[in-house]
Protein backbone atom coordinates (compact mmCIF):
# COMPACT_ATOMS: atom_id res chain seq x y z
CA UNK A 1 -0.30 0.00 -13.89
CA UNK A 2 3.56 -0.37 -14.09
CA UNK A 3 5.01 -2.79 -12.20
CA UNK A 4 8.92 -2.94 -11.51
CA UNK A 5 10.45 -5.71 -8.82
CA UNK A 6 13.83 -4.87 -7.81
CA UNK A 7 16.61 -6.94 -6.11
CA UNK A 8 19.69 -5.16 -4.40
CA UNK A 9 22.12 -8.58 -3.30
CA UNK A 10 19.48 -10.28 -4.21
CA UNK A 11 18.33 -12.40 -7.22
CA UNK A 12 14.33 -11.98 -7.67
CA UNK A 13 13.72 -15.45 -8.92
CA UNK A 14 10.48 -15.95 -10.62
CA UNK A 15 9.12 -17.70 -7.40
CA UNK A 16 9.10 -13.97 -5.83
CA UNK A 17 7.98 -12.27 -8.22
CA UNK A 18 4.71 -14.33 -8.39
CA UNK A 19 4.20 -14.01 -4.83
CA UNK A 20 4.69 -10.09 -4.50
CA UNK A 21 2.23 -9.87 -7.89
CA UNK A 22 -0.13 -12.36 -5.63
CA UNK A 23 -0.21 -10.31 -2.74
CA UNK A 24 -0.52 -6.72 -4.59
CA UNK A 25 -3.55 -7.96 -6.15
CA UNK A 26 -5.19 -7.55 -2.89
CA UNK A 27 -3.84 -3.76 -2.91
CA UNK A 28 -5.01 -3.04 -6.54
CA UNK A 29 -8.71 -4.72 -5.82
CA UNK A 30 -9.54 -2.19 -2.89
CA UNK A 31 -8.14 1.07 -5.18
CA UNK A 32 -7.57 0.57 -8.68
CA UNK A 33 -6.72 4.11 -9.56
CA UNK A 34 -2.63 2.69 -9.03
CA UNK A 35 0.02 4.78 -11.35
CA UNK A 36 2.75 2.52 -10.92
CA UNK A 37 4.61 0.62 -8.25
CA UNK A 38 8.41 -0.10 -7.91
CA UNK A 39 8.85 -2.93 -4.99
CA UNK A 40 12.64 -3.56 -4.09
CA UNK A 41 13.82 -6.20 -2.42
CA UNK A 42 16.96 -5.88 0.24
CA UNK A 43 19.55 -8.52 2.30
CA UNK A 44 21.36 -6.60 3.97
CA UNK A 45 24.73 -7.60 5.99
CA UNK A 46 23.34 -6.54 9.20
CA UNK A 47 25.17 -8.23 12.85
CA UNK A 48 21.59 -8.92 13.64
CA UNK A 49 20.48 -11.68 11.72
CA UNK A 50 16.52 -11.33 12.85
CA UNK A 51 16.40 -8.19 10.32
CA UNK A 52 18.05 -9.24 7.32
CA UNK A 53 15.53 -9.13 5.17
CA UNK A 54 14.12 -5.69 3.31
CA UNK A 55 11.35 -4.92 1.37
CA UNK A 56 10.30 -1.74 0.30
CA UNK A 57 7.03 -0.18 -1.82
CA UNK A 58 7.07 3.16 -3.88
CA UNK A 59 3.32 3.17 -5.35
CA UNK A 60 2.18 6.54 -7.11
CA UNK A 61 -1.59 7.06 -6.76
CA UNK A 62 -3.39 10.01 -8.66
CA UNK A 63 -2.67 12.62 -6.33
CA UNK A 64 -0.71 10.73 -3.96
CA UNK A 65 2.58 8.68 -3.43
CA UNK A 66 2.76 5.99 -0.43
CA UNK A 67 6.17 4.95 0.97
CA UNK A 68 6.17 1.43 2.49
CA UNK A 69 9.29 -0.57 4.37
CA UNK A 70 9.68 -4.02 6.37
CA UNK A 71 12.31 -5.54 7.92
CA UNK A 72 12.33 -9.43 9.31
CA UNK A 73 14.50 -12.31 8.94
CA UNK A 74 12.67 -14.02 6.56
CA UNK A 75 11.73 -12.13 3.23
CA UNK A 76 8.54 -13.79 2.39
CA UNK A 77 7.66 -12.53 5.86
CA UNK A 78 8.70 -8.74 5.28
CA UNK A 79 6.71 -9.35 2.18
CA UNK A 80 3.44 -10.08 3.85
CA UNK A 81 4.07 -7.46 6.50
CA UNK A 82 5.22 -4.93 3.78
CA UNK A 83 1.70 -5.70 2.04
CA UNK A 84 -0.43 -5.44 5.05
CA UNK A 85 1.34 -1.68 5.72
CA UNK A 86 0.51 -1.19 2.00
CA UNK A 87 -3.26 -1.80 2.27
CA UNK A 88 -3.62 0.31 5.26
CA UNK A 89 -2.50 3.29 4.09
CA UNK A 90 -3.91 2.65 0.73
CA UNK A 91 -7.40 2.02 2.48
CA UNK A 92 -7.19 5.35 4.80
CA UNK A 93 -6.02 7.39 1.58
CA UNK A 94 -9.27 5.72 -0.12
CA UNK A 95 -11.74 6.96 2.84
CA UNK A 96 -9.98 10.05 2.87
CA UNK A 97 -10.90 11.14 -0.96
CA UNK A 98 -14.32 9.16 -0.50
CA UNK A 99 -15.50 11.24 2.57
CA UNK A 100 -14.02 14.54 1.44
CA UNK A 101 -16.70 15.11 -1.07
CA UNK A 102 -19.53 14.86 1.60
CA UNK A 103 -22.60 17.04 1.17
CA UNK A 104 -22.67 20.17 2.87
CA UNK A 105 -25.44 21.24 4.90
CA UNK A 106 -26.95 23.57 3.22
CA UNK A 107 -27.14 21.44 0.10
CA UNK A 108 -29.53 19.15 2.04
CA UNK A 109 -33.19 19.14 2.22
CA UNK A 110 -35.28 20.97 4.75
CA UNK A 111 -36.31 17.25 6.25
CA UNK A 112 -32.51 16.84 7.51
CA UNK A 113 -32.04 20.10 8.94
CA UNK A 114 -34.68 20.19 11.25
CA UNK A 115 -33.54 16.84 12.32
CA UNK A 116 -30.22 17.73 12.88
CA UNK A 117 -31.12 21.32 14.87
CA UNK A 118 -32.86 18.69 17.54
């Protein structure tokens, strides 16, 4: 897995970068088939000051690639919001290819049909 942290106005101090890793470890443990991910981190020079603060997730998944952004005034708090998007999507994407190999009906034994025609 490739990891790239990005900084746009922003210098990604090694106090951030440790925290993203932290929290993406939580991502990679529920779906470890992760390409690469490219996290960039935003201030932007918005009037409003409560949504300053950017974060946004590429991460390329065999077969699929997941698009997450956060906004909020503080960035360790996009961060954690960013990351809770993250596992979300990565967790429905997981169920999806999980249940999508299900057994089909005829494949199953005459004990499970008559059960289900009652």
């Amino acid at each position: 897995m490739n990891l790239t942290i990005s900084g746009h106005h922003l210098e990604v101090t090694a106090a951030i970068r440790e925290y993203v890793q932290n929290k993406l470890e939580r991502v990679t443990r529920h779906f470890d088939q992760v390409i690469d991910i490219a996290v960039i981190l935003t201030v932007d020079n918005l009037k409003e000051k409560e949504k300053r603060q950017k974060a946004e997730i590429n991460l390329r998944m065999s077969g699929k690639t997941v698009y997450v952004e956060s906004l909020s005034q503080d960035l360790y708090a996009a961060i954690d919001t960013l990351i809770d998007k993250l596992d979300r999507q990565v967790m429905k994407y997981k169920d999806k290819v999980q249940n999508h190999g299900h057994d089909a009906i005829k494949h199953l034994p005459d004990s499970y049909e008559s059960a289900a025609a009652l």
